[in-house]
C-alpha atoms as a PDB file:
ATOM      1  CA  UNK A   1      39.918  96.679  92.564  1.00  0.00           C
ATOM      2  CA  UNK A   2      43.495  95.776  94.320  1.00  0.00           C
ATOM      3  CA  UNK A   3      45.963  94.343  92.069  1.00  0.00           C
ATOM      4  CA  UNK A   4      48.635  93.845  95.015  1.00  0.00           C
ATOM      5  CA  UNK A   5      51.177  94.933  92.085  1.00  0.00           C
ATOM      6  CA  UNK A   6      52.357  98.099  92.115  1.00  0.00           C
ATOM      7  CA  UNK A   7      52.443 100.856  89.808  1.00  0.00           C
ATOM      8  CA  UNK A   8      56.285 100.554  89.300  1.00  0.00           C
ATOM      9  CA  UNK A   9      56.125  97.143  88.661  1.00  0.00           C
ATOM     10  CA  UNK A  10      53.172  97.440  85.584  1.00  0.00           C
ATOM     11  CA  UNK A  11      56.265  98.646  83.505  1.00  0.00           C
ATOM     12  CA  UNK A  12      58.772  95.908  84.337  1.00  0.00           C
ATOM     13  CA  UNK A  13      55.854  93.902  83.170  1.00  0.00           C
ATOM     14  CA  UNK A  14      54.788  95.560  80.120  1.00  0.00           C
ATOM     15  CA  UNK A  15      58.012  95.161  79.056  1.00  0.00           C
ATOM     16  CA  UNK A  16      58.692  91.473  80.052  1.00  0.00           C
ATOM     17  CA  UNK A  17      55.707  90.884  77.330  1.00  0.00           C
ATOM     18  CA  UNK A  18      56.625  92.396  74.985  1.00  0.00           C
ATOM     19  CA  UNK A  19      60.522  90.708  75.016  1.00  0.00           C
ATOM     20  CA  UNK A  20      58.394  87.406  75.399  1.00  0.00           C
ATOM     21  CA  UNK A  21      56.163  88.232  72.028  1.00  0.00           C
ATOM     22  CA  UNK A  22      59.232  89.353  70.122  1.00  0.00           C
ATOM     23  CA  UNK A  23      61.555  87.122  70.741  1.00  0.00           C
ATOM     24  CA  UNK A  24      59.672  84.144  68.801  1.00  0.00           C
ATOM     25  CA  UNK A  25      59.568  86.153  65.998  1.00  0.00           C
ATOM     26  CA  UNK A  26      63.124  87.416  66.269  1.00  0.00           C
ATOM     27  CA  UNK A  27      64.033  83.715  66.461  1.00  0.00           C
ATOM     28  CA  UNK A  28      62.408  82.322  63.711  1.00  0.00           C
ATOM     29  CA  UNK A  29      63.661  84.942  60.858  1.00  0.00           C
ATOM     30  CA  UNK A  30      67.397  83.910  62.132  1.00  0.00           C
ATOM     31  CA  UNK A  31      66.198  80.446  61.462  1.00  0.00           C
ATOM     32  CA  UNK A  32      64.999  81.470  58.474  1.00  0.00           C
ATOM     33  CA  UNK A  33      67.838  83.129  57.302  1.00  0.00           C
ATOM     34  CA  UNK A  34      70.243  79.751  57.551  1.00  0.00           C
ATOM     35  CA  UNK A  35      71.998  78.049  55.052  1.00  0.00           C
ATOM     36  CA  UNK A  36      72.880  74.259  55.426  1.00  0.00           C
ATOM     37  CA  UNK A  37      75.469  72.466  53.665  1.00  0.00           C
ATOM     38  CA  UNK A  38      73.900  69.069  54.377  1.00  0.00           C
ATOM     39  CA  UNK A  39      70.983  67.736  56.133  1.00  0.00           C
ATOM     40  CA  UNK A  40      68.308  69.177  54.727  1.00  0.00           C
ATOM     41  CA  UNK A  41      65.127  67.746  52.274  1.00  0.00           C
ATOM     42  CA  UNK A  42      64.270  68.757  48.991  1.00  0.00           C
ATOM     43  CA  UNK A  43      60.970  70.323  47.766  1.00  0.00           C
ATOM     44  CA  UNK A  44      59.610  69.122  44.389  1.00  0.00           C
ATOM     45  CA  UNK A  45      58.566  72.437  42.438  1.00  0.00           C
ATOM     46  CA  UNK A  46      55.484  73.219  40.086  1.00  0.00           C
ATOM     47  CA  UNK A  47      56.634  76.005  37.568  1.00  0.00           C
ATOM     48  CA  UNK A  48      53.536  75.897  35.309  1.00  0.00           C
ATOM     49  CA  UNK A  49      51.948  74.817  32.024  1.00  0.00           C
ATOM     50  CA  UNK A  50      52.841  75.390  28.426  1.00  0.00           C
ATOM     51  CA  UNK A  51      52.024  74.358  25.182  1.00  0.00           C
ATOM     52  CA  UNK A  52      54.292  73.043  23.444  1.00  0.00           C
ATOM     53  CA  UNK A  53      55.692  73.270  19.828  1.00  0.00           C
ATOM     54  CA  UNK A  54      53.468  70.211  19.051  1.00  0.00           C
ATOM     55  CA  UNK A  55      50.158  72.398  20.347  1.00  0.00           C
ATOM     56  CA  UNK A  56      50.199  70.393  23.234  1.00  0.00           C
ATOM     57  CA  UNK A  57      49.946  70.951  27.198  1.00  0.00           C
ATOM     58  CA  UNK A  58      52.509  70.241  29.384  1.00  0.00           C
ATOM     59  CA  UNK A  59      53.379  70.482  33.034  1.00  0.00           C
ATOM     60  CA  UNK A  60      56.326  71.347  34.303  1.00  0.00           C
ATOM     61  CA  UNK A  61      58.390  70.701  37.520  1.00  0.00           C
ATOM     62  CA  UNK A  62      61.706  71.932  39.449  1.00  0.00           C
ATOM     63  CA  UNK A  63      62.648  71.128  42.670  1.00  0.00           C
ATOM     64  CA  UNK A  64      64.585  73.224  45.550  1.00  0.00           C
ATOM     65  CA  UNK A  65      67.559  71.201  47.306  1.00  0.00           C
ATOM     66  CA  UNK A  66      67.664  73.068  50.610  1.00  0.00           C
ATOM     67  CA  UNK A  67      71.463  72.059  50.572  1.00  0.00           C
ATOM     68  CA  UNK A  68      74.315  73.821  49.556  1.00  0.00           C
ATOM     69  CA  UNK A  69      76.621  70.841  48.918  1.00  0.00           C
ATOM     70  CA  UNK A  70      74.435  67.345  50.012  1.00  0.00           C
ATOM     71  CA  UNK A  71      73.328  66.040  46.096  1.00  0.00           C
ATOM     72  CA  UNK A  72      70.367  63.487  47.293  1.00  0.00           C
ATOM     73  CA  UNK A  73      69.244  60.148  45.121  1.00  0.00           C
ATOM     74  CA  UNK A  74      65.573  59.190  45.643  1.00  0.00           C
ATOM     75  CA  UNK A  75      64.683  56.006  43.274  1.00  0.00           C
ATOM     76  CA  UNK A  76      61.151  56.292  41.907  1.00  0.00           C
ATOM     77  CA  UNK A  77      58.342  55.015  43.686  1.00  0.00           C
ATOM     78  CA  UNK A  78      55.987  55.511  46.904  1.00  0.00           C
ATOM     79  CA  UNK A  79      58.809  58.206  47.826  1.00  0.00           C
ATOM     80  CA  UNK A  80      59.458  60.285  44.625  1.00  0.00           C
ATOM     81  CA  UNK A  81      56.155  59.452  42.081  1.00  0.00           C
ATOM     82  CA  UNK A  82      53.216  60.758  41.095  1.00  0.00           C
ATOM     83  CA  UNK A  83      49.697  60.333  41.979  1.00  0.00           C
ATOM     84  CA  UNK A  84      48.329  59.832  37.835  1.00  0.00           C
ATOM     85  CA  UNK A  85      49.587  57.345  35.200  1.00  0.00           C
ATOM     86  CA  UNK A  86      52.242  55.431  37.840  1.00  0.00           C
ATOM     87  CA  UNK A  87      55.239  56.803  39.598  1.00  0.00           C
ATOM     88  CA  UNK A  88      57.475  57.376  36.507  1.00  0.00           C
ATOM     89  CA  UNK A  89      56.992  60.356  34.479  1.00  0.00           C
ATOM     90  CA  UNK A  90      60.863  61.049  33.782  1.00  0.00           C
ATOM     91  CA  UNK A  91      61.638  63.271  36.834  1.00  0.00           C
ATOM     92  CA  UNK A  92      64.921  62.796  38.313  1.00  0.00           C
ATOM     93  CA  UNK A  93      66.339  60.809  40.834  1.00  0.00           C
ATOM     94  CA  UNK A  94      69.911  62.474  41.465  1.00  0.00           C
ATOM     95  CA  UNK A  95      69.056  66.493  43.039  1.00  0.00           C
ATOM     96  CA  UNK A  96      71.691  68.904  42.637  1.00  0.00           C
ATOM     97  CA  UNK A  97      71.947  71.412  45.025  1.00  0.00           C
ATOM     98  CA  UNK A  98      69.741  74.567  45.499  1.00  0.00           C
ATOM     99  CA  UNK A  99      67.165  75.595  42.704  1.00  0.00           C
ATOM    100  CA  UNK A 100      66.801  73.549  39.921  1.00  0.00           C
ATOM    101  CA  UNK A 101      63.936  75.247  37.335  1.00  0.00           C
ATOM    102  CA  UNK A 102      62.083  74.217  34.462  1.00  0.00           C
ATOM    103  CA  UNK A 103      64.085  71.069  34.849  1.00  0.00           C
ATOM    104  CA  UNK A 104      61.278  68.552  33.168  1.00  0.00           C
ATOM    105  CA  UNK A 105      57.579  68.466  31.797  1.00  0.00           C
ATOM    106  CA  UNK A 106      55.024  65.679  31.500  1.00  0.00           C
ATOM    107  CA  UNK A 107      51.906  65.875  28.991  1.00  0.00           C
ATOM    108  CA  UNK A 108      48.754  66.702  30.056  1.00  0.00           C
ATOM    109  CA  UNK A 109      46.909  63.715  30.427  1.00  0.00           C
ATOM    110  CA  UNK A 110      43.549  63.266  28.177  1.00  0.00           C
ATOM    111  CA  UNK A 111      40.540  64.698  29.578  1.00  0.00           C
ATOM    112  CA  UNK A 112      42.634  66.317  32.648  1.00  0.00           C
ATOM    113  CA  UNK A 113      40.083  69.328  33.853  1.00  0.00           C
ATOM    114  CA  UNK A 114      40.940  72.732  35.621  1.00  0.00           C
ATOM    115  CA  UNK A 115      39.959  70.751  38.799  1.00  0.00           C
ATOM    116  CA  UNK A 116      42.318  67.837  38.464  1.00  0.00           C
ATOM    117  CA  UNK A 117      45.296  67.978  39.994  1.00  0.00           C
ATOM    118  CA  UNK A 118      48.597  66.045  39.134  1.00  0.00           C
ATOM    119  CA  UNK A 119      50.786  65.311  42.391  1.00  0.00           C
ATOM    120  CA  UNK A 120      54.613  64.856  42.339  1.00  0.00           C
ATOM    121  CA  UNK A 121      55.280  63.318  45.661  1.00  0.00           C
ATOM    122  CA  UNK A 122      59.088  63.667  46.969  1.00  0.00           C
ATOM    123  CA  UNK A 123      60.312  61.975  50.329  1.00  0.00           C
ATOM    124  CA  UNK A 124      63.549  63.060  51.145  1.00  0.00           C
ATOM    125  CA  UNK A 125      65.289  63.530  54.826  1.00  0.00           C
ATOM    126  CA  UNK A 126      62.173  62.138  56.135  1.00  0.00           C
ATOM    127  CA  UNK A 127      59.692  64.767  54.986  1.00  0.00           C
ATOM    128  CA  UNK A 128      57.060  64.684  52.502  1.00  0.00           C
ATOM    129  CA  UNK A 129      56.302  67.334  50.164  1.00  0.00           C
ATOM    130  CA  UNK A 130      54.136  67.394  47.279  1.00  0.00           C
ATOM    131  CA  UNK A 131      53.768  69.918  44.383  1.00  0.00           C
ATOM    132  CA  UNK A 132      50.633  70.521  42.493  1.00  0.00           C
ATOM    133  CA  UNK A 133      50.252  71.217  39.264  1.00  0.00           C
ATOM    134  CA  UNK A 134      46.990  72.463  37.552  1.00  0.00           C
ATOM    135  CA  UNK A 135      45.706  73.536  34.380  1.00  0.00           C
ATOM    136  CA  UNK A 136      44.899  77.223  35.945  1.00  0.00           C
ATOM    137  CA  UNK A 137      45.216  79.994  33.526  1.00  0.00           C
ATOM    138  CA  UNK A 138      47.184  81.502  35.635  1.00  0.00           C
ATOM    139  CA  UNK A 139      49.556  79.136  35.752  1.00  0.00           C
ATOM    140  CA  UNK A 140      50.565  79.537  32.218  1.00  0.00           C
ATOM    141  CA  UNK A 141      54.317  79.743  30.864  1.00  0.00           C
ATOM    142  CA  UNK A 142      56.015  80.675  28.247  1.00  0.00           C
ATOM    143  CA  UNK A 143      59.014  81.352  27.166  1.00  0.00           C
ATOM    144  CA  UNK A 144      59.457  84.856  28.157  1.00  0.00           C
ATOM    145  CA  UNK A 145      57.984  83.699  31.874  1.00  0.00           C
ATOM    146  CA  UNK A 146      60.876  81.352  31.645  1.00  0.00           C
ATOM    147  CA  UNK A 147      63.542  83.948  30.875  1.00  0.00           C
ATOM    148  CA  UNK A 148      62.260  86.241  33.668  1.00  0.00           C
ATOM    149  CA  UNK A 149      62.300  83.062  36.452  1.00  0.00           C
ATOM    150  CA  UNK A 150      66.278  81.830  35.542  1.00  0.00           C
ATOM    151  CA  UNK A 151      67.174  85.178  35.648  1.00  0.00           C
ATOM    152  CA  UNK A 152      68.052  86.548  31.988  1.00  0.00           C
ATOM    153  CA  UNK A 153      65.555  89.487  32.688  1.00  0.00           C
ATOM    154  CA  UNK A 154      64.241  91.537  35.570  1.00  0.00           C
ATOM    155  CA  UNK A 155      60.979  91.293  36.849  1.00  0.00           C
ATOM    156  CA  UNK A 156      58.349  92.565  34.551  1.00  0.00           C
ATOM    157  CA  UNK A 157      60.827  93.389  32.020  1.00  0.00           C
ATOM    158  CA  UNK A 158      60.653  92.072  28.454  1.00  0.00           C
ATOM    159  CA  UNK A 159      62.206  93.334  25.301  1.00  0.00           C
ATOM    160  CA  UNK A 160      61.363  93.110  20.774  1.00  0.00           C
ATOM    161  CA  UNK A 161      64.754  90.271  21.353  1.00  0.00           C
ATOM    162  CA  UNK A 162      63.609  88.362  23.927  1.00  0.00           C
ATOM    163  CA  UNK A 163      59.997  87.704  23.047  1.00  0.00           C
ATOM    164  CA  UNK A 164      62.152  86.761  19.164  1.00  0.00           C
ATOM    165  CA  UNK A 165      64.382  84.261  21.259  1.00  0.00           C
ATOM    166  CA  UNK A 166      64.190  80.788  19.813  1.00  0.00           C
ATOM    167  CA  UNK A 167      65.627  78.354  22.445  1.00  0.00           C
ATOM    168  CA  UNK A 168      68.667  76.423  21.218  1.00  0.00           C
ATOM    169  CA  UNK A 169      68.719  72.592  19.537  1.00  0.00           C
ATOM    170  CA  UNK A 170      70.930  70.150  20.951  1.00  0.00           C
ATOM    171  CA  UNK A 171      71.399  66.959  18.874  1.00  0.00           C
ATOM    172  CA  UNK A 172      73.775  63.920  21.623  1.00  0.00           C
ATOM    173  CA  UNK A 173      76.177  61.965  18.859  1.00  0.00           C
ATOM    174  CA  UNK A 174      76.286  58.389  18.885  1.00  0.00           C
ATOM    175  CA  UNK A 175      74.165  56.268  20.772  1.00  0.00           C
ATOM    176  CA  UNK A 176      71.977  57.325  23.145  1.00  0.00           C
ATOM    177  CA  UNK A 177      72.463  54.047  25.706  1.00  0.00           C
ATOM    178  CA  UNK A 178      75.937  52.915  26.093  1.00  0.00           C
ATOM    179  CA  UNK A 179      77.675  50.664  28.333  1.00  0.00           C
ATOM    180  CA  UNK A 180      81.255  51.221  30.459  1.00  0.00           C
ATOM    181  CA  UNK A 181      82.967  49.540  33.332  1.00  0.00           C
ATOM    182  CA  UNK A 182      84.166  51.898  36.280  1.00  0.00           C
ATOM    183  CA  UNK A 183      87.470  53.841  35.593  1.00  0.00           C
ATOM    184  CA  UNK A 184      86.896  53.743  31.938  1.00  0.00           C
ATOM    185  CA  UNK A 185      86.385  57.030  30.103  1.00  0.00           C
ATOM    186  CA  UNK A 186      83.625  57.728  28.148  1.00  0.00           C
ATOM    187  CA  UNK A 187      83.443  60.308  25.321  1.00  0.00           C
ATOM    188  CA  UNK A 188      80.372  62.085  25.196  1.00  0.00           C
ATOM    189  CA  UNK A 189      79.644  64.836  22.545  1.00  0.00           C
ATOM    190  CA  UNK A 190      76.792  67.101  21.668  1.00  0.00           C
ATOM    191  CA  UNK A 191      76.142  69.965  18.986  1.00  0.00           C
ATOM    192  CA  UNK A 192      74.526  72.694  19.604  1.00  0.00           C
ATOM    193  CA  UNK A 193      72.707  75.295  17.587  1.00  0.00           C
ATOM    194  CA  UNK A 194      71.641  78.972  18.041  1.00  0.00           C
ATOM    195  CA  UNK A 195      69.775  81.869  17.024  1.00  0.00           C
ATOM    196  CA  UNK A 196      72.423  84.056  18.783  1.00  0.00           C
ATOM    197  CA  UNK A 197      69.950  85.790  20.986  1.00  0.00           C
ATOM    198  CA  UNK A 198      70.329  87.062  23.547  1.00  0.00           C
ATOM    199  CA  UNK A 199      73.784  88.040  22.774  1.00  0.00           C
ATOM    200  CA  UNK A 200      76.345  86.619  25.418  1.00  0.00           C
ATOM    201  CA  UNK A 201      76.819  89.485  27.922  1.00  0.00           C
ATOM    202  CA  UNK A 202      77.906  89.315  31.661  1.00  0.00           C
ATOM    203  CA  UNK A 203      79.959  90.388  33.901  1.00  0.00           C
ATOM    204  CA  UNK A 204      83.284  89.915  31.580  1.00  0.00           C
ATOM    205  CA  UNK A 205      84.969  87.999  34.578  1.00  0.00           C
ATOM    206  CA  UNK A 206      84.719  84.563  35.077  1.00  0.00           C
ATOM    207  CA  UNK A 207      84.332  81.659  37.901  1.00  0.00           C
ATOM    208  CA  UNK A 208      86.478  78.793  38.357  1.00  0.00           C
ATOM    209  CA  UNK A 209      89.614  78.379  36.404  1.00  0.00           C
ATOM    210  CA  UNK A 210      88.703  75.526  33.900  1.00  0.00           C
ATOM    211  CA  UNK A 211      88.659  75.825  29.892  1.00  0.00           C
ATOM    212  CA  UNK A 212      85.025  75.800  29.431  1.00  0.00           C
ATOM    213  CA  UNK A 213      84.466  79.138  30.715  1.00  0.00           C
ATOM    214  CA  UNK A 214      85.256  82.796  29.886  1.00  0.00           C
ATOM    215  CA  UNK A 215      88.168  84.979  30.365  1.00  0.00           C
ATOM    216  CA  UNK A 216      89.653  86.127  33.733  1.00  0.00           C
ATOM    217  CA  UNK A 217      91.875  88.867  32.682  1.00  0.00           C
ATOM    218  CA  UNK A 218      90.963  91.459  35.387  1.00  0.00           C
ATOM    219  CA  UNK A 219      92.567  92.040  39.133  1.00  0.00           C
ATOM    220  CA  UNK A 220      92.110  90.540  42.436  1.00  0.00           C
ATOM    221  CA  UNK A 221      90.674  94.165  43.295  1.00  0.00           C
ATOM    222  CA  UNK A 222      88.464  94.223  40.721  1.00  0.00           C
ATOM    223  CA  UNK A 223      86.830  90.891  41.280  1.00  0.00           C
ATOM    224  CA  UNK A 224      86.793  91.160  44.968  1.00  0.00           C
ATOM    225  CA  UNK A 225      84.916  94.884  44.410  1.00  0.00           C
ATOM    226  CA  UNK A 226      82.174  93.236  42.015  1.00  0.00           C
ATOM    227  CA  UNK A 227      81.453  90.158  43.904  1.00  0.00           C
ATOM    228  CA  UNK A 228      80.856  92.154  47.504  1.00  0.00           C
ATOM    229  CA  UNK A 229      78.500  94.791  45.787  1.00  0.00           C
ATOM    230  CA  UNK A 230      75.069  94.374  46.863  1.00  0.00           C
ATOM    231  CA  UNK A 231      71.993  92.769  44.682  1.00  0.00           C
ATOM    232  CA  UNK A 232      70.940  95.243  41.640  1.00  0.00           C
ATOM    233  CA  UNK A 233      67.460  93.401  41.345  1.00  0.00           C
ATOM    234  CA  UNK A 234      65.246  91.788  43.600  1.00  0.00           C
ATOM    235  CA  UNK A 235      64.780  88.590  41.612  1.00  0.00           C
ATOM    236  CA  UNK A 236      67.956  86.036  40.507  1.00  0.00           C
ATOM    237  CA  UNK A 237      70.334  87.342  38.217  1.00  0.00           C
ATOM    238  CA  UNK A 238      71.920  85.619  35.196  1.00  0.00           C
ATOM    239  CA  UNK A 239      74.626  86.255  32.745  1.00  0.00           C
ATOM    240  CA  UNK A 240      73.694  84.980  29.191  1.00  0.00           C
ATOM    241  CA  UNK A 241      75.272  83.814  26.480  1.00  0.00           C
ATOM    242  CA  UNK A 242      74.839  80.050  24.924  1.00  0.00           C
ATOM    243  CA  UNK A 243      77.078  77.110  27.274  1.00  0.00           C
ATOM    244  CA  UNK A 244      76.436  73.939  26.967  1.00  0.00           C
ATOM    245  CA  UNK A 245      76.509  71.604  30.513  1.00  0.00           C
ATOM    246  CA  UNK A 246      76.562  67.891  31.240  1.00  0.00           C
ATOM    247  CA  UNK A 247      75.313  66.941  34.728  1.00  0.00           C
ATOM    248  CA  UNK A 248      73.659  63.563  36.947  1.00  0.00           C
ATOM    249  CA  UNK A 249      69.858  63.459  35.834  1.00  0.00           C
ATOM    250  CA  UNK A 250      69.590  59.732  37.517  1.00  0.00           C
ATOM    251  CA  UNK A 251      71.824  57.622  39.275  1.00  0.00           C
ATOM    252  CA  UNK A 252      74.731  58.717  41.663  1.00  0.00           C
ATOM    253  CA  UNK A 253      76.885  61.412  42.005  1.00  0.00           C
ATOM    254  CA  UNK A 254      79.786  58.975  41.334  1.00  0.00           C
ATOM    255  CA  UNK A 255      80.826  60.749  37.879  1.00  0.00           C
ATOM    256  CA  UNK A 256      83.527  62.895  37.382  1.00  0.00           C
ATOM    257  CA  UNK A 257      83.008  64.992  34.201  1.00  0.00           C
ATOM    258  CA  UNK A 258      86.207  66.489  32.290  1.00  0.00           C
ATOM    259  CA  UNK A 259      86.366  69.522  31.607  1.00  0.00           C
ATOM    260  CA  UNK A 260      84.980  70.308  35.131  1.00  0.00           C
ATOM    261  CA  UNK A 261      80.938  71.353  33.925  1.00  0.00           C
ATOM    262  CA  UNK A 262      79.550  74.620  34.456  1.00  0.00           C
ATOM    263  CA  UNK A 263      76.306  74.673  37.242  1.00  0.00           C
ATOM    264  CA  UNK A 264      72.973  73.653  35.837  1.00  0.00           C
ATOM    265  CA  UNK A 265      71.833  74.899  39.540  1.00  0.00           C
ATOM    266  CA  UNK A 266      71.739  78.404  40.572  1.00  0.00           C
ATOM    267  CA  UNK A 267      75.611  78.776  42.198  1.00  0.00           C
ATOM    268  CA  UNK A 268      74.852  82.184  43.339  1.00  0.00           C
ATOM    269  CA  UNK A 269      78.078  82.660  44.846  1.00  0.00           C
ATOM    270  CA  UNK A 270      80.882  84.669  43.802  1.00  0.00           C
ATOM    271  CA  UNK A 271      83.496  82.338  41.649  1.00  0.00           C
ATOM    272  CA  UNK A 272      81.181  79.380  40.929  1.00  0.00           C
ATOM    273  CA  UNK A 273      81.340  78.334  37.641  1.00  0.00           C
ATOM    274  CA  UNK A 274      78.029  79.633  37.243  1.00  0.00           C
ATOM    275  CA  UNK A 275      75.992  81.554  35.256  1.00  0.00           C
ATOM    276  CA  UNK A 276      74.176  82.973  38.310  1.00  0.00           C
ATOM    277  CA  UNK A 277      77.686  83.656  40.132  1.00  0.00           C
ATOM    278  CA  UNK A 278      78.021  87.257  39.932  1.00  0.00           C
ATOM    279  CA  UNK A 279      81.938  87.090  38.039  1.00  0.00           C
ATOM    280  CA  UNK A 280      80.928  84.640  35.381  1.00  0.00           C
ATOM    281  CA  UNK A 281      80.966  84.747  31.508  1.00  0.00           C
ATOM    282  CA  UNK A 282      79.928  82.642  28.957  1.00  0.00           C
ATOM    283  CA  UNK A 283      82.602  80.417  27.470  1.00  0.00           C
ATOM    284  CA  UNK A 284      83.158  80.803  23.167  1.00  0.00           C
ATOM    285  CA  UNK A 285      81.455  78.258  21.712  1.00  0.00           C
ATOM    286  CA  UNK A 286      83.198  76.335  18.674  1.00  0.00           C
ATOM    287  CA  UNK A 287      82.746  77.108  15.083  1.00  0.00           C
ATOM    288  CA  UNK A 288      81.215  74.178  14.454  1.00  0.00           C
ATOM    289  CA  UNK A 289      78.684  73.908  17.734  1.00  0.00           C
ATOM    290  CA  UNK A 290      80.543  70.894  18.797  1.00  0.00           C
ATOM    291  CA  UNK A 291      81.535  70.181  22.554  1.00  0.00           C
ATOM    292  CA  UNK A 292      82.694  67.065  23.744  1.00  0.00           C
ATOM    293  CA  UNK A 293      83.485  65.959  27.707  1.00  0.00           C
ATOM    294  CA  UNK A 294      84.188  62.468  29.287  1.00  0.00           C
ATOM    295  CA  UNK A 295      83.048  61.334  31.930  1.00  0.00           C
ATOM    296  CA  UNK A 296      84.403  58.510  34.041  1.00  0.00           C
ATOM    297  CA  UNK A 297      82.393  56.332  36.733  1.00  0.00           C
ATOM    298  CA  UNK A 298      83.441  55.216  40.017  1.00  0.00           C
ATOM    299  CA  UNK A 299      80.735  52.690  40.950  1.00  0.00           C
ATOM    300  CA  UNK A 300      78.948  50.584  38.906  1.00  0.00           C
ATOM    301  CA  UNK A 301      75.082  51.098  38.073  1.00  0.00           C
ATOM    302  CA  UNK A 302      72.766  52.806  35.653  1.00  0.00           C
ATOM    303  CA  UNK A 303      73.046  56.422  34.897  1.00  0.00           C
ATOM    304  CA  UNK A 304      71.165  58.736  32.812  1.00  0.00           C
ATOM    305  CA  UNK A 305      73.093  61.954  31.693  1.00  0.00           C
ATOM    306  CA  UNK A 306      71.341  65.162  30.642  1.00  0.00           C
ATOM    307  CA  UNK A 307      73.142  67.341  28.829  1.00  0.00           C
ATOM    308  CA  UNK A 308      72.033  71.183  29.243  1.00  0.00           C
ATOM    309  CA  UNK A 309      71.566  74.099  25.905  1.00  0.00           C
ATOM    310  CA  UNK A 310      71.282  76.762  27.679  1.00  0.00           C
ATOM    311  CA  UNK A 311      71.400  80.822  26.143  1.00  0.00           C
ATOM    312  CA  UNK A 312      70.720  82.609  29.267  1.00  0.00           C
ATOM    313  CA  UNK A 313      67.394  82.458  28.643  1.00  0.00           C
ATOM    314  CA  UNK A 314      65.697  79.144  27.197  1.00  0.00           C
ATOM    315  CA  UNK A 315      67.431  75.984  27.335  1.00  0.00           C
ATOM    316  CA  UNK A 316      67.392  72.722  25.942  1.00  0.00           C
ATOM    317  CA  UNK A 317      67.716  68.780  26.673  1.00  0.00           C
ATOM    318  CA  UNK A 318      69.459  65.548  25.710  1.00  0.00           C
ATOM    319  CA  UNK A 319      70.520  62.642  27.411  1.00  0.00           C
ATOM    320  CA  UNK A 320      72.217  59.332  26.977  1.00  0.00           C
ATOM    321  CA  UNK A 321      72.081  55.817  29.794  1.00  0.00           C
ATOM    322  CA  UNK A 322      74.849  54.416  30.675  1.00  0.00           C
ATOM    323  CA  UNK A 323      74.909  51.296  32.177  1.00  0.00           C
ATOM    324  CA  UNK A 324      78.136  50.828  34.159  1.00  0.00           C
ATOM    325  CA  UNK A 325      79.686  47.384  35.197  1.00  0.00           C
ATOM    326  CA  UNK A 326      83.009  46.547  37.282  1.00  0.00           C
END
């Protein structure tokens, strides 16, 4: 049978397919490998179940800001609720950037099956994303699951002191709702307690230049060779040691927290006063457990403040409201 193309012309061809097929693909992993600043939604995360100290079940959810620097408010309702027991089940409102895990867990709910399924709905950007959460057995967490994910051990790894790690207490002084007017400063304190394990360990350099985190006495050279050496492990990295942070939970991002706080999100870049950043350190804690910040407000409204135990590995949670007034 006559073509009318000529021999020549098959391989001009052949190859015009193949730059057609490849280019998608080409395409799409540079899209892929993007990073926005702003712009950009936020997926709500399922991490897993536990039980809990009580011998309970619990589910718990993260979320992924797909922003590097855009921190998005989504009130509770149609647009960031759940499908079981109403909309409110204490997730946030106020999402930091990037990965947020383990951030906060909601009880089983009596008589919930292996079928059932509890649905976190989150609307943000214009796009609707939902996270699942099930009572699968392999979905269950614990705490050394939790060390591995945040990044305090490799994948698969697991050691006699982490499976003994007992995650920290943290015990907010005062009252835990308080009221303010914008400009004022408000004291905030929290002690923490210990085991001591893991023992603080990182890097020995720190991020940004503020009194809550660990020394810096090492050169230019020396933190510019660390911080452009390539990724030792294939899954997040962390440097532990016990910090305590104070961050937005709910309401906006119109707080200003002195000393500046140390990330509660994974900062994975070089400098961030992060425990992720890769020339980070654990700050000393005080004798006594004791750290206190203020925080002052720039609009009025009603906040809720979470304040972060974290030893590298486990963490734990406290928060006050403050309801702010001109």
């Amino acid at each position: 049978m006559r073509t009318g193309v000529r021999p020549a012309t098959w391989g001009w061809l052949v190859l015009l397919a193949v730059l057609v097929w490849w280019r998608p693909a080409s395409v799409g992993l540079s899209a892929q490998s993007l990073t926005y600043s702003s712009g950009q939604n936020v997926s709500p995360a399922y991490e897993g179940w536990e039980i809990g100290t009580d011998g309970k079940k619990y589910f718990v959810f993260g979320y992924m800001n797909r922003n590097w620097l855009e921190e998005l408010d989504v009130p509770v309702g149609p647009d960031n609720g759940f499908n079981i027991g109403g909309a409110d089940h204490g997730q946030p409102t106020h999402f930091l950037p990037r990965r947020n895990r383990f951030v906060f867990r909601v009880p089983v709910p009596e008589g919930f099956k292996e079928s059932d399924e509890l649905i976190w709905t989150l609307t943000t950007q214009g796009k609707t994303e939902k996270a699942y959460a099930s009572l699968r057995l392999d979905y269950q967490i614990d705490d050394v699951v939790r060390a591995s994910e945040t990044g305090a051990l490799g994948a698969g790894s697991s050691s006699p002191e982490i499976r003994a790690n007992q995650p920290p207490s943290i015990e907010i002084q005062g009252r835990k709702s308080l009221t303010a007017k914008v400009g004022e400063l408000v004291m905030l304190s929290a002690v923490v307690t210990d085991d001591g394990i893991p023992k603080r360990r990182g890097s020995g350099l720190s991020g940004a230049a503020v009194n809550n985190t660990g020394s810096r006495n090492v050169t230019a050279e020396t933190r510019v060779n660390r911080a452009l050496q390539p990724p030792a492990r294939v899954t997040v990295g962390k440097n532990v040691g016990l910090h305590v942070t104070w961050y937005v939970y709910r309401g906006k991002a119109a707080v200003t927290f002195s000393p500046e706080q140390i990330m509660s999100w994974e900062d994975t870049r070089a400098g961030a006063n992060s425990p992720w950043a890769p020339v980070w350190a654990a700050p000393q804690m005080p004798a006594d457990g004791k750290v206190s910040v203020t925080a002052t407000f720039s609009e009025p409204g009603t906040y809720v403040l979470r304040s972060r135990a974290d030893d590298g590995a486990l963490t734990a949670d406290g928060q006050v409201t403050i309801t702010v007034t001109k």
